[in-house]
Every structure is written in structure tokens, then in C-alpha cells.
PDB file of N, CA and C in Angstrom:
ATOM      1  N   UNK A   1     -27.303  10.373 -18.042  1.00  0.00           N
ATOM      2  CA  UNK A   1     -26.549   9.384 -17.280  1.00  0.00           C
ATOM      3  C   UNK A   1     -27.498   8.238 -16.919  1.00  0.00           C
ATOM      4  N   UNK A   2     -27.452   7.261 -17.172  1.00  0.00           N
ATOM      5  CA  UNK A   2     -27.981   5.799 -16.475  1.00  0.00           C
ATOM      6  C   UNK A   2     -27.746   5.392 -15.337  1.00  0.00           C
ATOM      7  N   UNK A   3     -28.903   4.763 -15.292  1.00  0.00           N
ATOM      8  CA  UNK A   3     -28.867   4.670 -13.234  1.00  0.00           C
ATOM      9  C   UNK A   3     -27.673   3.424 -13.068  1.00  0.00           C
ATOM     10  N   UNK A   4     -27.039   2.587 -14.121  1.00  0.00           N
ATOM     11  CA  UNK A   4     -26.088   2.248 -13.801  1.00  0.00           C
ATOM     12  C   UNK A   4     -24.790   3.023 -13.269  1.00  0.00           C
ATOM     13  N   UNK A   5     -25.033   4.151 -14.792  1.00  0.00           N
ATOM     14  CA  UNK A   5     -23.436   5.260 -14.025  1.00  0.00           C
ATOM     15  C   UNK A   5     -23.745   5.717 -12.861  1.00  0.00           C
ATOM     16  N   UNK A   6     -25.111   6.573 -12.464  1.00  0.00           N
ATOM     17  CA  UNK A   6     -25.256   6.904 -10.996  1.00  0.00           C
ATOM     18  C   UNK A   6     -24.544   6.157 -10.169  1.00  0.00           C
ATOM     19  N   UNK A   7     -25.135   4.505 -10.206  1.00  0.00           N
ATOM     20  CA  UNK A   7     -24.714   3.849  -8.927  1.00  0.00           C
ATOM     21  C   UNK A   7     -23.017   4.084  -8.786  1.00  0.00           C
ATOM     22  N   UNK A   8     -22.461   3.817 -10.312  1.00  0.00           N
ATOM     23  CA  UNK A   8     -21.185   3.486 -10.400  1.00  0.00           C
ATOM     24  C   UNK A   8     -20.388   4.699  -9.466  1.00  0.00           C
ATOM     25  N   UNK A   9     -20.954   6.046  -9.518  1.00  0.00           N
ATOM     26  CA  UNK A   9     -20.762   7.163  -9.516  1.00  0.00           C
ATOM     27  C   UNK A   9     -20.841   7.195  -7.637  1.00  0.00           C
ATOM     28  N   UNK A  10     -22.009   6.790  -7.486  1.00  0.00           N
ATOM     29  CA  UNK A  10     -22.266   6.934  -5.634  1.00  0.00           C
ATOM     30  C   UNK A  10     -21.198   5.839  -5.155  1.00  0.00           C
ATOM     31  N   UNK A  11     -20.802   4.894  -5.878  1.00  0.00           N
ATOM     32  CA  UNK A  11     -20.011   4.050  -5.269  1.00  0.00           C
ATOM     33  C   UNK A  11     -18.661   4.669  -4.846  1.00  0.00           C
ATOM     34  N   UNK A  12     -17.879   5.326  -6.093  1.00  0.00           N
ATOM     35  CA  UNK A  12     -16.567   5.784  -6.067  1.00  0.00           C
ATOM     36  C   UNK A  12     -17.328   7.007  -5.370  1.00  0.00           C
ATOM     37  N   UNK A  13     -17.834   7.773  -4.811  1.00  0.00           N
ATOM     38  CA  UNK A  13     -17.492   8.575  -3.969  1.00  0.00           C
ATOM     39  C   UNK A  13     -17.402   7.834  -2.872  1.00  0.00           C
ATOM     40  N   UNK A  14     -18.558   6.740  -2.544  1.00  0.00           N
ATOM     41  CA  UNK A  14     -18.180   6.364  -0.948  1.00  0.00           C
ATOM     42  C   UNK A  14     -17.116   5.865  -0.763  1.00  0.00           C
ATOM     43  N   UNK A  15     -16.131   5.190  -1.662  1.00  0.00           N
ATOM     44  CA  UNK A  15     -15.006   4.541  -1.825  1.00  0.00           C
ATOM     45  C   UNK A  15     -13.757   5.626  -1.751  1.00  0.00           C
ATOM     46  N   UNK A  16     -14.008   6.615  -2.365  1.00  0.00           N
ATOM     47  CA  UNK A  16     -13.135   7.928  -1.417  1.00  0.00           C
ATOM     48  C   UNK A  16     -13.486   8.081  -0.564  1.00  0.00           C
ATOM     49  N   UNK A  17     -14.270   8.215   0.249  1.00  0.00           N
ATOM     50  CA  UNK A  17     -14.881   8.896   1.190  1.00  0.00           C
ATOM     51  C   UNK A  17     -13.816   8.027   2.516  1.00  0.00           C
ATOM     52  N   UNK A  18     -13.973   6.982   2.178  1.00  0.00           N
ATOM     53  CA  UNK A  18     -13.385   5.580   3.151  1.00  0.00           C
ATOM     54  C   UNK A  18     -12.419   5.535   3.026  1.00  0.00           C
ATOM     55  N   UNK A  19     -11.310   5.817   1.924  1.00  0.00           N
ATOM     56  CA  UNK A  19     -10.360   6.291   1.455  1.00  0.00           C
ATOM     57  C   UNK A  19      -9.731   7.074   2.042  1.00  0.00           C
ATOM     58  N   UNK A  20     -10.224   8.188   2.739  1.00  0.00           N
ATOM     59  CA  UNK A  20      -9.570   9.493   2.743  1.00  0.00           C
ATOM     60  C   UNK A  20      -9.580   9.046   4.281  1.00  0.00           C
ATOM     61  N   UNK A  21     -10.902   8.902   4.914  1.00  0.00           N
ATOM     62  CA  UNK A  21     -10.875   8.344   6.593  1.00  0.00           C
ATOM     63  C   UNK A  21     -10.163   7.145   6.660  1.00  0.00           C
ATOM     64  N   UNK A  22      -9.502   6.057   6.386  1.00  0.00           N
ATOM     65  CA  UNK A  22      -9.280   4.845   6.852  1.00  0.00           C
ATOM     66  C   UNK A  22      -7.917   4.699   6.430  1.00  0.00           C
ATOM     67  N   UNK A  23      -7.048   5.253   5.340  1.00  0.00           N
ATOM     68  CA  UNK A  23      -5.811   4.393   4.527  1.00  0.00           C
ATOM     69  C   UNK A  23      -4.750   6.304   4.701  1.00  0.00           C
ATOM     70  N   UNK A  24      -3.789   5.897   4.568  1.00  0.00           N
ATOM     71  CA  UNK A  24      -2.660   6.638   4.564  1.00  0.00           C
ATOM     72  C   UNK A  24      -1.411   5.864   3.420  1.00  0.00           C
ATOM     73  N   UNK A  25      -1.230   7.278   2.167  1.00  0.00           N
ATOM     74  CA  UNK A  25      -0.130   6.395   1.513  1.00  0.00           C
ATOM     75  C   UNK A  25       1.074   7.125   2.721  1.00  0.00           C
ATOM     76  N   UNK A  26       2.710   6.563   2.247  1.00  0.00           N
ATOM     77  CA  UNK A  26       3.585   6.201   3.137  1.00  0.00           C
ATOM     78  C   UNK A  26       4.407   6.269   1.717  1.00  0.00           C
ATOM     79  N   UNK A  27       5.559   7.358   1.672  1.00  0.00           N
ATOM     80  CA  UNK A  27       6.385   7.491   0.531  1.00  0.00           C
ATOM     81  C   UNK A  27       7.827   7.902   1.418  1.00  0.00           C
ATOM     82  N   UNK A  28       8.695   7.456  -0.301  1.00  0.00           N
ATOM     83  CA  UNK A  28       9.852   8.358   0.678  1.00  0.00           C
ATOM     84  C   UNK A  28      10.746   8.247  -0.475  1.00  0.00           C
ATOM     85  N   UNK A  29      12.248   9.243  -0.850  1.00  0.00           N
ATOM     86  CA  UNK A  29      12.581   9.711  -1.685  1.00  0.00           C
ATOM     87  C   UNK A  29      13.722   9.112  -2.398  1.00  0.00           C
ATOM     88  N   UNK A  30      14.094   8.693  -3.174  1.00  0.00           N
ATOM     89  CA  UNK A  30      15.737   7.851  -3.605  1.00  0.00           C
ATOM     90  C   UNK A  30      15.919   8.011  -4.936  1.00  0.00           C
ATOM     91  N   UNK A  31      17.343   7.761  -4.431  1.00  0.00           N
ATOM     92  CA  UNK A  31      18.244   8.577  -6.021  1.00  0.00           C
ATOM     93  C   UNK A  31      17.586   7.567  -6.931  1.00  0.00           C
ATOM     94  N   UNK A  32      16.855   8.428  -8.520  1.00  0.00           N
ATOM     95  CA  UNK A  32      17.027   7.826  -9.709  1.00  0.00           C
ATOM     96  C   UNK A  32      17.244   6.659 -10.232  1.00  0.00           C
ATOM     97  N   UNK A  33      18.773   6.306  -9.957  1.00  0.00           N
ATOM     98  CA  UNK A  33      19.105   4.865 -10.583  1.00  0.00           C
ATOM     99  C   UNK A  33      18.586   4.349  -9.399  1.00  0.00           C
ATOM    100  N   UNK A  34      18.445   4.329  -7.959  1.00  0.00           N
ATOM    101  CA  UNK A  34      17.737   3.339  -7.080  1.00  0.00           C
ATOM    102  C   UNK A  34      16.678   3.211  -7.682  1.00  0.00           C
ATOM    103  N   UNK A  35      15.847   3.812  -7.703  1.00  0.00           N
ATOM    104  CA  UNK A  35      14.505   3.663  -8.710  1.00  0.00           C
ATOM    105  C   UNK A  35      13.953   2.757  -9.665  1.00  0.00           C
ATOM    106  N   UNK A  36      15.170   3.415 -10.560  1.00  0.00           N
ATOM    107  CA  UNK A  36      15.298   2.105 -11.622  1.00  0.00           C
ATOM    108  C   UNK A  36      15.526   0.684 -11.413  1.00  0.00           C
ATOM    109  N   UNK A  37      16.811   0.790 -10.610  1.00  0.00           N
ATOM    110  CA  UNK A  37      17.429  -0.657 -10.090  1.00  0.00           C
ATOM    111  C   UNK A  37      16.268  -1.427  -9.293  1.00  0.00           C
ATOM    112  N   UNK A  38      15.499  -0.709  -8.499  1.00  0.00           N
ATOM    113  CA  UNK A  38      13.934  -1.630  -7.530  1.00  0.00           C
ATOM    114  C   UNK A  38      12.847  -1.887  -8.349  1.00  0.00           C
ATOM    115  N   UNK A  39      13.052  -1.123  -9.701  1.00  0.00           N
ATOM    116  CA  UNK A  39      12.086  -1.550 -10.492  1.00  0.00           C
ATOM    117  C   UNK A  39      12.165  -2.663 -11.678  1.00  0.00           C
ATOM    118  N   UNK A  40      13.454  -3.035 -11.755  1.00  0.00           N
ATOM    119  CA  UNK A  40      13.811  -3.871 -12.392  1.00  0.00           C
ATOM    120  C   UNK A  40      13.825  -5.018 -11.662  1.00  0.00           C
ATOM    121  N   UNK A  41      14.136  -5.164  -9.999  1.00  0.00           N
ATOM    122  CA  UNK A  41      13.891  -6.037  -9.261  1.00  0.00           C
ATOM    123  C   UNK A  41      12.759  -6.767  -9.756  1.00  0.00           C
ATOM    124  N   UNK A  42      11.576  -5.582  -9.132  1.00  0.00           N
ATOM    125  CA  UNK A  42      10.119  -6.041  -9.019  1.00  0.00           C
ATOM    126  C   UNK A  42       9.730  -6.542 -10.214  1.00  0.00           C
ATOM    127  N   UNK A  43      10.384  -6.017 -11.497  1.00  0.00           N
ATOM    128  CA  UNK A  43       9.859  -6.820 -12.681  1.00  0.00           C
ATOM    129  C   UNK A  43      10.480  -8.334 -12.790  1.00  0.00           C
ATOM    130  N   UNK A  44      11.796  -8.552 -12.277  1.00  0.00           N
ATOM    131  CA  UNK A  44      12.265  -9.473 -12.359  1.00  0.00           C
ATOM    132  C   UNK A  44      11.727 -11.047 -11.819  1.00  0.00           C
ATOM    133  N   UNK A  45      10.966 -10.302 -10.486  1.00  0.00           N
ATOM    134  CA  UNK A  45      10.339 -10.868  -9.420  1.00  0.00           C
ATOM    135  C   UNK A  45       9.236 -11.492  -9.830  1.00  0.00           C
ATOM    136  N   UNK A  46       8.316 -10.618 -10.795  1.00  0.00           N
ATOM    137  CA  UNK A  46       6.955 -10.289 -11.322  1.00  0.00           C
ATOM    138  C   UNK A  46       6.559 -10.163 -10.501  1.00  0.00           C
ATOM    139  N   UNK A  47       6.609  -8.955  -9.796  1.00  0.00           N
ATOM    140  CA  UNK A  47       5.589  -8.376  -8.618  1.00  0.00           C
ATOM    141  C   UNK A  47       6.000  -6.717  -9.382  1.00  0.00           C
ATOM    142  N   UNK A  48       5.332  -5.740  -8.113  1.00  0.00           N
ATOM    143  CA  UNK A  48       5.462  -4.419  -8.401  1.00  0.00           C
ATOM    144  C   UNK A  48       5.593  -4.127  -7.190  1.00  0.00           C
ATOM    145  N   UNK A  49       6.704  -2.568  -7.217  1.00  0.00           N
ATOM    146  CA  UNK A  49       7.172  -2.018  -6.238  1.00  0.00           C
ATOM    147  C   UNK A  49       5.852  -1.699  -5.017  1.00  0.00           C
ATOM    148  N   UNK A  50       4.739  -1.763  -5.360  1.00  0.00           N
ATOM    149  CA  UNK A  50       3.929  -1.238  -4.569  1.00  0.00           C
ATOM    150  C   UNK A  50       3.449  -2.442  -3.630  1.00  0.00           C
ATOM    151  N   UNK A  51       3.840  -3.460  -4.671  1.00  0.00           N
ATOM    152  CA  UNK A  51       3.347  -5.007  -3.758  1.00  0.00           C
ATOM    153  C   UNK A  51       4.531  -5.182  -2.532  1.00  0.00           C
ATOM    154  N   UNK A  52       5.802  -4.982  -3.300  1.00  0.00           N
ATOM    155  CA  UNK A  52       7.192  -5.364  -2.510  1.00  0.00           C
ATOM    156  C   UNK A  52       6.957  -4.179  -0.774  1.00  0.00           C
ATOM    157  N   UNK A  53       6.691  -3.177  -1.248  1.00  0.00           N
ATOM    158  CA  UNK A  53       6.444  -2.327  -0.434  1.00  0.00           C
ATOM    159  C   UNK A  53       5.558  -2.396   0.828  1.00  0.00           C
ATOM    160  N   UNK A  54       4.277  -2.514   0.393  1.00  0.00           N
ATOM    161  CA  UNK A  54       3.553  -2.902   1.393  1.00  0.00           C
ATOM    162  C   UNK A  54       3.800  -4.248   2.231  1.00  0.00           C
ATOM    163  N   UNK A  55       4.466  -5.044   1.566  1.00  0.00           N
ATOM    164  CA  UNK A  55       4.564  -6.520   2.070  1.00  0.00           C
ATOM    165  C   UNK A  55       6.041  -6.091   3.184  1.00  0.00           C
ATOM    166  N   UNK A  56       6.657  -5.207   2.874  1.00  0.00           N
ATOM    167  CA  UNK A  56       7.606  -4.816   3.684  1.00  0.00           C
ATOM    168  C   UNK A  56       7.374  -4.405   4.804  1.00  0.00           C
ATOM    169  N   UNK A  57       6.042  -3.299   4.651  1.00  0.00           N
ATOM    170  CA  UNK A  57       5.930  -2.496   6.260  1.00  0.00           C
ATOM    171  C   UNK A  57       4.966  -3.457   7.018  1.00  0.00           C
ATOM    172  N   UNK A  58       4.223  -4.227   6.200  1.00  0.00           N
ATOM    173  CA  UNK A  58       3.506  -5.336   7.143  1.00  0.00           C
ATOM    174  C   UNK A  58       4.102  -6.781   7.971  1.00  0.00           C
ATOM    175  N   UNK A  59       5.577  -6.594   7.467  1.00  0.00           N
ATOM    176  CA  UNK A  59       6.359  -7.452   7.998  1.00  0.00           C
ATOM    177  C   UNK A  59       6.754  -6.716   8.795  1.00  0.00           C
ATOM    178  N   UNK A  60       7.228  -5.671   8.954  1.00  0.00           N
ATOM    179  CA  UNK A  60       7.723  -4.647   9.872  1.00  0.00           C
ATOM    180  C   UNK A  60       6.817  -4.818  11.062  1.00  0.00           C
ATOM    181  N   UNK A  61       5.579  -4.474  10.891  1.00  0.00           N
ATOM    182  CA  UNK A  61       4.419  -4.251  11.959  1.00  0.00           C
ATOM    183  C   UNK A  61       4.746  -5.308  12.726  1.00  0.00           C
ATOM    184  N   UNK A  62       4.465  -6.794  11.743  1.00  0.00           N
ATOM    185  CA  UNK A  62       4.113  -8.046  12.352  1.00  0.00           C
ATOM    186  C   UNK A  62       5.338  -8.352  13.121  1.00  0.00           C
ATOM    187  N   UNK A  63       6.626  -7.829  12.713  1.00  0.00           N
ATOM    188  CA  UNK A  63       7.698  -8.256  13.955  1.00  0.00           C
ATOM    189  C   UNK A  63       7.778  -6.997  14.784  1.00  0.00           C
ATOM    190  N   UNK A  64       7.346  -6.239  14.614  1.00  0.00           N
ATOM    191  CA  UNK A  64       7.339  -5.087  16.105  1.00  0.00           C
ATOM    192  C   UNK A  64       5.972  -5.727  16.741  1.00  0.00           C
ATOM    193  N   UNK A  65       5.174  -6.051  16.659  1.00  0.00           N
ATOM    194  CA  UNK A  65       3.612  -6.846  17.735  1.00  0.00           C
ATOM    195  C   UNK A  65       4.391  -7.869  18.021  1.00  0.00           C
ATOM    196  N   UNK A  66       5.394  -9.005  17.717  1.00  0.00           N
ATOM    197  CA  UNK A  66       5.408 -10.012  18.069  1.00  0.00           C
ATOM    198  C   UNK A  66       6.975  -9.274  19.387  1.00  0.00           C
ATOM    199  N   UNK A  67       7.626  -8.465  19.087  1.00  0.00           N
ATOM    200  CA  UNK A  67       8.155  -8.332  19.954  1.00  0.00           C
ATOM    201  C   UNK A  67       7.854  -7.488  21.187  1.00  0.00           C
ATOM    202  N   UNK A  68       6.480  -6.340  20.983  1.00  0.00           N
ATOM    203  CA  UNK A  68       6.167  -6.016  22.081  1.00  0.00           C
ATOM    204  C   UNK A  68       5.965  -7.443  22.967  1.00  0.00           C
ATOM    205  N   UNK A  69       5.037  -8.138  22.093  1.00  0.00           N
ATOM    206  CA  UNK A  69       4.152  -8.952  22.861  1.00  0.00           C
ATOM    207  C   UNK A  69       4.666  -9.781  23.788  1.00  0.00           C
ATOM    208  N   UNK A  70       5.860  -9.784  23.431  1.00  0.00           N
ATOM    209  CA  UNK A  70       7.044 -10.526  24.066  1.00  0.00           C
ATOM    210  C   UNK A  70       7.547 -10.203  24.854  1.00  0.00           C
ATOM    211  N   UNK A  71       7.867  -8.522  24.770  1.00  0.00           N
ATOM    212  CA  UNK A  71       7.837  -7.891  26.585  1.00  0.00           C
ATOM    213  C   UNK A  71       6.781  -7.760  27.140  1.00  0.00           C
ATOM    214  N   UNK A  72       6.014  -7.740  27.260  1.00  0.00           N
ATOM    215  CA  UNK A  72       4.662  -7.859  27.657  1.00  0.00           C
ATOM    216  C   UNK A  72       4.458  -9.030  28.871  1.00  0.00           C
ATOM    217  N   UNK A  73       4.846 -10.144  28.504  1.00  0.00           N
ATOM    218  CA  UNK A  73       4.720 -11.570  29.160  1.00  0.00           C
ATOM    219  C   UNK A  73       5.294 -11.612  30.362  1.00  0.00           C
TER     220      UNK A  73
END
């Protein structure tokens, strides 16, 4: 092995490592043709379900903080 693969090698473990402590995936289950039908979206879109997805729950977040913040005041 070359001390390039080593490094390559120490990298992706620390990159799991940070992985496993820091990120959570977030799934959930739907009929088949839904499947299909969101994936034809996302191609349609040229994005991917995983982009549409995340951009979803971070909109989610960002309007639940803006409305705590709002009782808050």
C-alpha cells in the first residue's frame, strides 16, 4: 500500500468516525408508484430526491426557529 492509500485510508476512517458522531440519516416509507412518481419529479427538476429532501427538513427547521423566536419576543 502507498503512503498515498494510507493517508486516503486514515482519512475515510476519520470521516466515519464524524459520521457516525455528528449526522443522522432520517427515512420514511411510501407506496412504490410514490417512489417512482418523486423520482421522476426530481429528474424532471434535475435535482435528486436526496437534494429535494434535505432542502425540505431545513425549511422545516428554519420556519419552526423563526416561529419559536417569535414567541419568544
Amino acid at each position: 500500500m502507498t503512503e498515498r492509500e494510507k493517508q486516503n485510508e486514515v482519512r475515510k476512517s476519520r470521516n466515519l468516525k464524524w459520521d457516525k458522531e455528528n449526522m443522522c440519516a432520517l427515512s420514511c416509507r411510501v407506496r412504490k408508484y410514490e417512489a417512482l412518481i418523486f423520482k421522476e419529479y426530481c429528474a424532471a427538476n434535475k435535482t435528486t430526491p436526496y437534494t429535494v429532501l434535505k432542502e425540505c427538513v431545513l425549511s422545516c427547521i428554519d420556519e419552526y426557529n423563526k416561529k419559536e423566536r417569535s414567541i419568544e419576543k
